[in-house]
N, C-alpha and C. Protein backbone atom coordinates (compact mmCIF):
# COMPACT_ATOMS: atom_id res chain seq x y z
N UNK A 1 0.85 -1.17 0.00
CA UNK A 1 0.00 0.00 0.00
C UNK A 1 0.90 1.24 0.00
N UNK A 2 0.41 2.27 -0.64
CA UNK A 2 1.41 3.36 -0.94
C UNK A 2 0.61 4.86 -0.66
N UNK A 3 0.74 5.18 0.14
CA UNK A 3 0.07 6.39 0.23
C UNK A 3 0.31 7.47 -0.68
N UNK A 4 -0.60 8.44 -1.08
CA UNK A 4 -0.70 9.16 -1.97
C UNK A 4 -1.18 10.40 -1.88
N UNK A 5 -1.04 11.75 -2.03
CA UNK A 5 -1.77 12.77 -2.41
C UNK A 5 -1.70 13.07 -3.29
N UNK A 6 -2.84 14.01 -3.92
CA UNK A 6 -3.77 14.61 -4.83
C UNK A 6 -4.12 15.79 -4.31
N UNK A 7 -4.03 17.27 -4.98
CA UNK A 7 -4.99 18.29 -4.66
C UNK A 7 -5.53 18.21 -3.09
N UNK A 8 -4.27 17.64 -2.01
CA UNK A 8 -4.96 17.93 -1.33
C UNK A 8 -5.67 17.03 -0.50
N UNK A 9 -6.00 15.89 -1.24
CA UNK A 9 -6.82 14.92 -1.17
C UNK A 9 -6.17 13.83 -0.89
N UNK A 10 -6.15 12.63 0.04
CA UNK A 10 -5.21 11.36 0.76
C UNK A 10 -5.88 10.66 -0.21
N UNK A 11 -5.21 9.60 0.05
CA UNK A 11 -5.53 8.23 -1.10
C UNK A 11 -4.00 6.74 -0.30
N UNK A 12 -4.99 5.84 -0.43
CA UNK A 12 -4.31 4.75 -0.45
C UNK A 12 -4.19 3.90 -1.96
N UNK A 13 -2.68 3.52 -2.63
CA UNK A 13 -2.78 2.99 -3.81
C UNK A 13 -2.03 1.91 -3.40
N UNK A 14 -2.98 0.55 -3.91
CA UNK A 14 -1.90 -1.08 -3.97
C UNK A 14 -2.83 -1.65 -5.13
N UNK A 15 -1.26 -1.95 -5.63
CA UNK A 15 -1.68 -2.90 -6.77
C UNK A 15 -2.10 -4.34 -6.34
N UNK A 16 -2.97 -5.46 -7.23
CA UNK A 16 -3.59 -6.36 -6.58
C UNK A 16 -1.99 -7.49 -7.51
N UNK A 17 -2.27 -7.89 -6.09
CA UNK A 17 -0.69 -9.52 -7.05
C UNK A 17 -1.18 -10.01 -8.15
N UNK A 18 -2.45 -10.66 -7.57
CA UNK A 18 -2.98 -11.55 -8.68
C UNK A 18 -3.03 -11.24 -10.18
N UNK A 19 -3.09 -9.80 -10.60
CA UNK A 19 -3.87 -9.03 -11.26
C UNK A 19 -2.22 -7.89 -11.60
N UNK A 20 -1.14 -8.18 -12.15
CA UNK A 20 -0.49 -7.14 -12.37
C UNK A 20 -0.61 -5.86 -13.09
N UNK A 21 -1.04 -4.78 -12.91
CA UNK A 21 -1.46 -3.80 -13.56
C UNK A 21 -2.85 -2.83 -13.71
N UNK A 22 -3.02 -3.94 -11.81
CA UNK A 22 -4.17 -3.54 -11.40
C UNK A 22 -4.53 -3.18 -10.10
N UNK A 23 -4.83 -1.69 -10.05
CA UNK A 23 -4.66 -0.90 -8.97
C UNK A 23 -5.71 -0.85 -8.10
N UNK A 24 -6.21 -0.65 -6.82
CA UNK A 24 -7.31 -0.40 -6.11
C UNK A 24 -6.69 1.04 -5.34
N UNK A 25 -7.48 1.54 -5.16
CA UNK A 25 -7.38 3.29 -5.17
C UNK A 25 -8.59 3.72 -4.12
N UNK A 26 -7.45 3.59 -2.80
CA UNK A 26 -8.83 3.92 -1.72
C UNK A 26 -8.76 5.48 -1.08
N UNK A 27 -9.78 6.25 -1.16
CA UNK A 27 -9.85 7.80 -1.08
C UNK A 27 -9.74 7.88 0.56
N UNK A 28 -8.67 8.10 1.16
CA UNK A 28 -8.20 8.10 2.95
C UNK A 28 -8.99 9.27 3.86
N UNK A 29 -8.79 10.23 2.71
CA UNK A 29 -9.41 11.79 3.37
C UNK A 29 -10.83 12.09 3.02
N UNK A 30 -11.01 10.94 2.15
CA UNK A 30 -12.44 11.47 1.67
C UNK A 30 -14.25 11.23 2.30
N UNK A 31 -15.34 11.52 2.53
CA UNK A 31 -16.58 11.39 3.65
C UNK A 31 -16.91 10.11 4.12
N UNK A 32 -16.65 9.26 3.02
CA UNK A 32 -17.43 7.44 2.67
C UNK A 32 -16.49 6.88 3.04
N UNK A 33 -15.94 6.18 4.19
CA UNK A 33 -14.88 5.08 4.71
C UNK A 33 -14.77 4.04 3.67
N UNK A 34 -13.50 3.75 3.24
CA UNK A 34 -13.42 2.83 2.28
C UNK A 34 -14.04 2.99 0.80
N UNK A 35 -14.35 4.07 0.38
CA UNK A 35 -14.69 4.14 -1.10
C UNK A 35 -13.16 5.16 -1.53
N UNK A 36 -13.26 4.50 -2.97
CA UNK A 36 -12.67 4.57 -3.63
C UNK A 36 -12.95 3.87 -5.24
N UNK A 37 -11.73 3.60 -5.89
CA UNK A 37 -12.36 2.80 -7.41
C UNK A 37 -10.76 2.16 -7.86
N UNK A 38 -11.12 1.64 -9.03
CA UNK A 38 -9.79 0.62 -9.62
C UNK A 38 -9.26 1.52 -10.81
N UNK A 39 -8.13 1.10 -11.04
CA UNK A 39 -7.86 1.55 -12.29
C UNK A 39 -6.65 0.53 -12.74
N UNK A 40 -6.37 0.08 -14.06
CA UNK A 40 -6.09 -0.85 -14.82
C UNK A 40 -5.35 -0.10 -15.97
N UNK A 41 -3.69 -1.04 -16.28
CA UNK A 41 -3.26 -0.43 -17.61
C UNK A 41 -3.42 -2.26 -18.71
N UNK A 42 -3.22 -1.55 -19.73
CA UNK A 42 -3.10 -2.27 -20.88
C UNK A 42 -1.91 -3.55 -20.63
N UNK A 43 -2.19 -4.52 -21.19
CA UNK A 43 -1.04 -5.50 -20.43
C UNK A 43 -0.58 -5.87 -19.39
N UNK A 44 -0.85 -5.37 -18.48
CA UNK A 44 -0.32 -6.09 -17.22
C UNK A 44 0.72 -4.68 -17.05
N UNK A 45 0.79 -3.40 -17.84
CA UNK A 45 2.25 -2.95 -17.27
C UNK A 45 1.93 -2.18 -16.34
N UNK A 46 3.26 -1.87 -15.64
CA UNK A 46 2.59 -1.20 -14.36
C UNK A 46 2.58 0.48 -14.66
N UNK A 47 1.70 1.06 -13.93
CA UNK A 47 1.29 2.31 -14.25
C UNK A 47 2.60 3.42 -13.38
N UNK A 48 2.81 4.33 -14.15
CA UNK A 48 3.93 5.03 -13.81
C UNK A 48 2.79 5.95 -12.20
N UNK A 49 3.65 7.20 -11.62
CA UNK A 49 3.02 7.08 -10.40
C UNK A 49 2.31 8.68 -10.99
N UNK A 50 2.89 9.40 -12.37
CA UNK A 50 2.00 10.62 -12.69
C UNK A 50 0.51 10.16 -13.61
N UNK A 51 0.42 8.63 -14.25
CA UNK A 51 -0.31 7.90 -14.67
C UNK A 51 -1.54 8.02 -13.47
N UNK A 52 -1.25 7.54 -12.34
CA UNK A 52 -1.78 6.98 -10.73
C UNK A 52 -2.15 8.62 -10.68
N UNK A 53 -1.75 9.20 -10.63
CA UNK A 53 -2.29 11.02 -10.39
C UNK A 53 -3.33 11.41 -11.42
N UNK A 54 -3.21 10.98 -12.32
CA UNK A 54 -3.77 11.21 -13.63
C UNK A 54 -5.50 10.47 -13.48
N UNK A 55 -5.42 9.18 -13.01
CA UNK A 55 -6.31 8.47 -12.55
C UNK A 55 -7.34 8.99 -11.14
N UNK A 56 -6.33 9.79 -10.37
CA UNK A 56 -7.05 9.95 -9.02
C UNK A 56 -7.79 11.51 -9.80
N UNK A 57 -7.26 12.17 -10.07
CA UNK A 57 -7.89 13.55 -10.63
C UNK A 57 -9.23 13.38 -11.74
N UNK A 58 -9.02 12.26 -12.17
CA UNK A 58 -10.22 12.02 -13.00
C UNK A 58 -11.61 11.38 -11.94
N UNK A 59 -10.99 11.03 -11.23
CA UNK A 59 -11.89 10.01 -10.24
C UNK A 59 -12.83 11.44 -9.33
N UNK A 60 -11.50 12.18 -8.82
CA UNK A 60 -12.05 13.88 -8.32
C UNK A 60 -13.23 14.13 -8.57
N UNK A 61 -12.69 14.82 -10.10
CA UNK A 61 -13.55 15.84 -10.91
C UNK A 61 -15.00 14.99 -10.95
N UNK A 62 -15.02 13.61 -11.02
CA UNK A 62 -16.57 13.07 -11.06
C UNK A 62 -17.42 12.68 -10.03
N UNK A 63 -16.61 13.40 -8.66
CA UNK A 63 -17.38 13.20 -7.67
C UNK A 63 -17.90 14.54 -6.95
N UNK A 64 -19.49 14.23 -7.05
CA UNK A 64 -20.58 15.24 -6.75
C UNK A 64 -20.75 15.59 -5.07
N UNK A 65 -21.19 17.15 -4.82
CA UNK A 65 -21.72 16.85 -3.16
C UNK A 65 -21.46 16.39 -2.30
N UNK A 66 -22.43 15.30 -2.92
CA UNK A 66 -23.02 13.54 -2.26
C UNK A 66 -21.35 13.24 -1.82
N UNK A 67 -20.28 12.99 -2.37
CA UNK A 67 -19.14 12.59 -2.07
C UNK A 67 -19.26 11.21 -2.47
N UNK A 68 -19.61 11.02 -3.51
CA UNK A 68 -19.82 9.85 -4.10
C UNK A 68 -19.58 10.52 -6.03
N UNK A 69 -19.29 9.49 -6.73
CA UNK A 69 -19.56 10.15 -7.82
C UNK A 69 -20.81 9.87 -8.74
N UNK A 70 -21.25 10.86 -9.32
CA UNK A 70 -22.18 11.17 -9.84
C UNK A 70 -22.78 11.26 -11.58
């Protein structure tokens, strides 16, 4: 597990073993305990860590209010 910020924003990132190239992306600072979302590269390669930023900012921008996305 690799801790992470964003804008501000905490985040836990671990890639899953089973699954090389496949991330689970849990939001630390954010209202909903344990939400967060996945994100996945092409092939199995592993995602560089401005890729992983790139992913959490998109995840951001689509979450409404609610603190959920929308």
């Amino acid at each position: 597990m690799t801790p992470v910020e964003v804008d501000g924003e905490r985040f836990e990132v671990t890639e899953r073993i089973s699954e090389p190239g496949v991330y689970e992306i849990r939001w630390v600072s954010g209202p909903h305990d344990g939400y967060g979302f996945a994100t996945s590269s092409y092939y199995g390669e592993r995602k560089t860590e401005a890729e992983l930023e790139d992913a959490i900012r998109n995840f951001l921008r689509q979450v409404g209010p609610s603190g959920y996305i929308e």
